[in-house]
Protein backbone atom coordinates (compact mmCIF):
# COMPACT_ATOMS: atom_id res chain seq x y z
CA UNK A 1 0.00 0.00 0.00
CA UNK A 2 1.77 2.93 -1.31
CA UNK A 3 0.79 6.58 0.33
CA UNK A 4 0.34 9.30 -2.42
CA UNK A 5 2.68 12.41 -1.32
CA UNK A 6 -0.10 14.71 -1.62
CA UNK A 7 -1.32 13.12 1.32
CA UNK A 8 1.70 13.53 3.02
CA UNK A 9 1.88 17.25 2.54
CA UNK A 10 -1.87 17.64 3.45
CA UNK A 11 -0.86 16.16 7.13
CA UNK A 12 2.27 18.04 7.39
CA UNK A 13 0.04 21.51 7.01
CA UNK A 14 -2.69 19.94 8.96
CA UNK A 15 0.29 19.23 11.76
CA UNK A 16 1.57 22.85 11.41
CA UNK A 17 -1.50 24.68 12.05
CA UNK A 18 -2.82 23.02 15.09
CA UNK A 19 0.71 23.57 16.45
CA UNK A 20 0.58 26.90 15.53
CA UNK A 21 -3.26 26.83 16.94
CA UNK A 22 -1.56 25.61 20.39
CA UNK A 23 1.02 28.39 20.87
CA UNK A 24 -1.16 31.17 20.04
CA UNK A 25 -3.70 29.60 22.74
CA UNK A 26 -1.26 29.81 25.81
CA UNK A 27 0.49 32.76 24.26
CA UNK A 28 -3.24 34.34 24.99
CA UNK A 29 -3.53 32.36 28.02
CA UNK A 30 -0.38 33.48 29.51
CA UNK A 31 -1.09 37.20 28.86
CA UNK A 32 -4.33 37.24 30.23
CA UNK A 33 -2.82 36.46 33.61
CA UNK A 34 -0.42 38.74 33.19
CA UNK A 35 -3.26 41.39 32.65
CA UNK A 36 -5.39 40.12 35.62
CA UNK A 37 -2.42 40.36 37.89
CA UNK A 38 -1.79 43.76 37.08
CA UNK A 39 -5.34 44.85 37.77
CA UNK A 40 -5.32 46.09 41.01
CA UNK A 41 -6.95 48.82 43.61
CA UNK A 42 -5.34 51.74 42.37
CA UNK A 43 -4.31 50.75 38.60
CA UNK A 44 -4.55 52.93 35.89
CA UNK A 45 -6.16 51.48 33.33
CA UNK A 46 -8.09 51.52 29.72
CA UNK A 47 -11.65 49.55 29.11
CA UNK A 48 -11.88 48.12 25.73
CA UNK A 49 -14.07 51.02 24.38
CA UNK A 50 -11.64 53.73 25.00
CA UNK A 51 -12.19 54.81 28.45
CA UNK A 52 -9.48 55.41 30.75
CA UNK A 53 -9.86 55.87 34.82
CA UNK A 54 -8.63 54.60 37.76
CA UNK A 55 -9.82 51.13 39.45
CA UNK A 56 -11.51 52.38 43.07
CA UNK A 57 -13.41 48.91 43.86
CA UNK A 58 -13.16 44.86 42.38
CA UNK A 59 -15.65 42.67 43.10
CA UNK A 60 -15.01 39.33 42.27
CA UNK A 61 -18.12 37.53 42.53
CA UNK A 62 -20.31 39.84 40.07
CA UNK A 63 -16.88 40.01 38.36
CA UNK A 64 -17.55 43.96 38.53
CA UNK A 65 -14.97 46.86 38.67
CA UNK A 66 -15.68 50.65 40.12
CA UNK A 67 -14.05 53.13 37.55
CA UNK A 68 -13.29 57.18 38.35
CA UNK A 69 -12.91 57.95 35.26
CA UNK A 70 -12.91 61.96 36.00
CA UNK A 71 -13.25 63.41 40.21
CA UNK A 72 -16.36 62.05 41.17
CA UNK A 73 -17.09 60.48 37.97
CA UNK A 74 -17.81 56.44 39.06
CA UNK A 75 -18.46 53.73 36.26
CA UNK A 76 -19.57 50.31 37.06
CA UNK A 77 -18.14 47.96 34.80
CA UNK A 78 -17.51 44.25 33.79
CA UNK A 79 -14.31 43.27 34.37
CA UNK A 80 -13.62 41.97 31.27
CA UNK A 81 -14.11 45.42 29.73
CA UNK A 82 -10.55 46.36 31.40
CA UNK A 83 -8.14 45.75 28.19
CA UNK A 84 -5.25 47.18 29.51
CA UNK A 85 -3.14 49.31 32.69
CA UNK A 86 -2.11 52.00 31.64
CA UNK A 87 1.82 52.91 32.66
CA UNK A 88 3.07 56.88 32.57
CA UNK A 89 4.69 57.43 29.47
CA UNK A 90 7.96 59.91 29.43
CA UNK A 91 7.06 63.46 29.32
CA UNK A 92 7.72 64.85 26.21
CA UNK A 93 10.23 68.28 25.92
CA UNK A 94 9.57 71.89 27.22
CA UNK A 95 8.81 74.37 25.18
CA UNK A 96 11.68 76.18 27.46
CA UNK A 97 13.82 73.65 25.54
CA UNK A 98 12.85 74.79 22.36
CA UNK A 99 15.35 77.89 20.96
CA UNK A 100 13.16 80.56 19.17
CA UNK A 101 15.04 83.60 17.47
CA UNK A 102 13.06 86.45 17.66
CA UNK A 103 13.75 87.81 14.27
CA UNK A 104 12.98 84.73 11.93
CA UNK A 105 9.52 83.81 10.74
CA UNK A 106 7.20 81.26 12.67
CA UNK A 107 8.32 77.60 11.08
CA UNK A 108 5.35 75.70 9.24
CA UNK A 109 2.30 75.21 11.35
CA UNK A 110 4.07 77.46 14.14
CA UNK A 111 1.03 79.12 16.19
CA UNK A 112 2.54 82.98 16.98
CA UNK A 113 0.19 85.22 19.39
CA UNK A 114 -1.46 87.55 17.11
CA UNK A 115 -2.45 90.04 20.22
CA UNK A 116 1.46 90.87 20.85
CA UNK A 117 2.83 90.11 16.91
CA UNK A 118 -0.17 91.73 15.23
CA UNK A 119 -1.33 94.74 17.53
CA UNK A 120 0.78 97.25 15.66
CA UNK A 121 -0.17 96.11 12.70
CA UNK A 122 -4.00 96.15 13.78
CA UNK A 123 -3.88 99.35 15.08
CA UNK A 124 -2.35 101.10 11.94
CA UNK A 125 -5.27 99.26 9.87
CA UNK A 126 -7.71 100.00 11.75
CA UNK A 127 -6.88 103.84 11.49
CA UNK A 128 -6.63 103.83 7.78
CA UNK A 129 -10.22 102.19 7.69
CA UNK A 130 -11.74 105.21 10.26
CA UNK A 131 -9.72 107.71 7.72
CA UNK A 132 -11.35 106.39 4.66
CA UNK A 133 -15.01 106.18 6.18
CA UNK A 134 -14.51 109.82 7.12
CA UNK A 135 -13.49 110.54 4.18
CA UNK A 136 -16.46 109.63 2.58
């Protein structure tokens, strides 16, 4: 009884992907308990539609979680709906950092404060305009 290599190759795959199937399952296993540990009293953290807070109360029998989302702001919540805790990220550069030169131009997309830059310029246009209209 000879076995046709097509066969062969058809178990081979068929061996591949439920190893592949495996892996992926503890690989999700294994991070879901690294997610529940994290979830604490006190955790910063991110529900799976977006909103963030901070974890006041667990209950583990209604599998429930108290968010403050904002100062006196309290969400009740499943505790699957925590996706993720959220760590600090590093705070991004002063503007003190930032060297401006006085007498260049604003860079591309540069926001300038058009009540100290412009109030000259206002003022002198806004004479001519009261000229003309009593000139007419």
């Amino acid at each position: 009884m000879a076995i046709d290599p097509l066969t062969i190759i058809m178990l081979v795959v068929l061996a591949v992907l439920v190893f592949f199937m495996f892996r992926n399952s503890r690989k999700r296993k294994a991070q879901a308990e690294e997610l529940q540990s994290k979830v604490v009293v006190g955790a910063e953290v991110m529900t799976n539609f977006g909103v963030y807070g901070t974890i006041l109360e667990m209950d583990d029998e209604e599998n429930q979680v108290l968010l403050e989302t904002t100062p006196g702001t309290v969400l009740k919540v499943h505790r699957q709906t925590v996706t993720r805790v959220v760590t600090p990220s590093p705070l991004a550069p002063s503007d003190e950092s930032i060297d401006h030169d006085d007498d260049s131009a604003p860079a591309y997309g540069e926001r300038i404060d058009e009540s100290t830059a412009d109030a000259p310029a206002a003022a002198d246009s806004a004479r001519s305009e009261t000229s003309k209209k009593d000139d007419e």
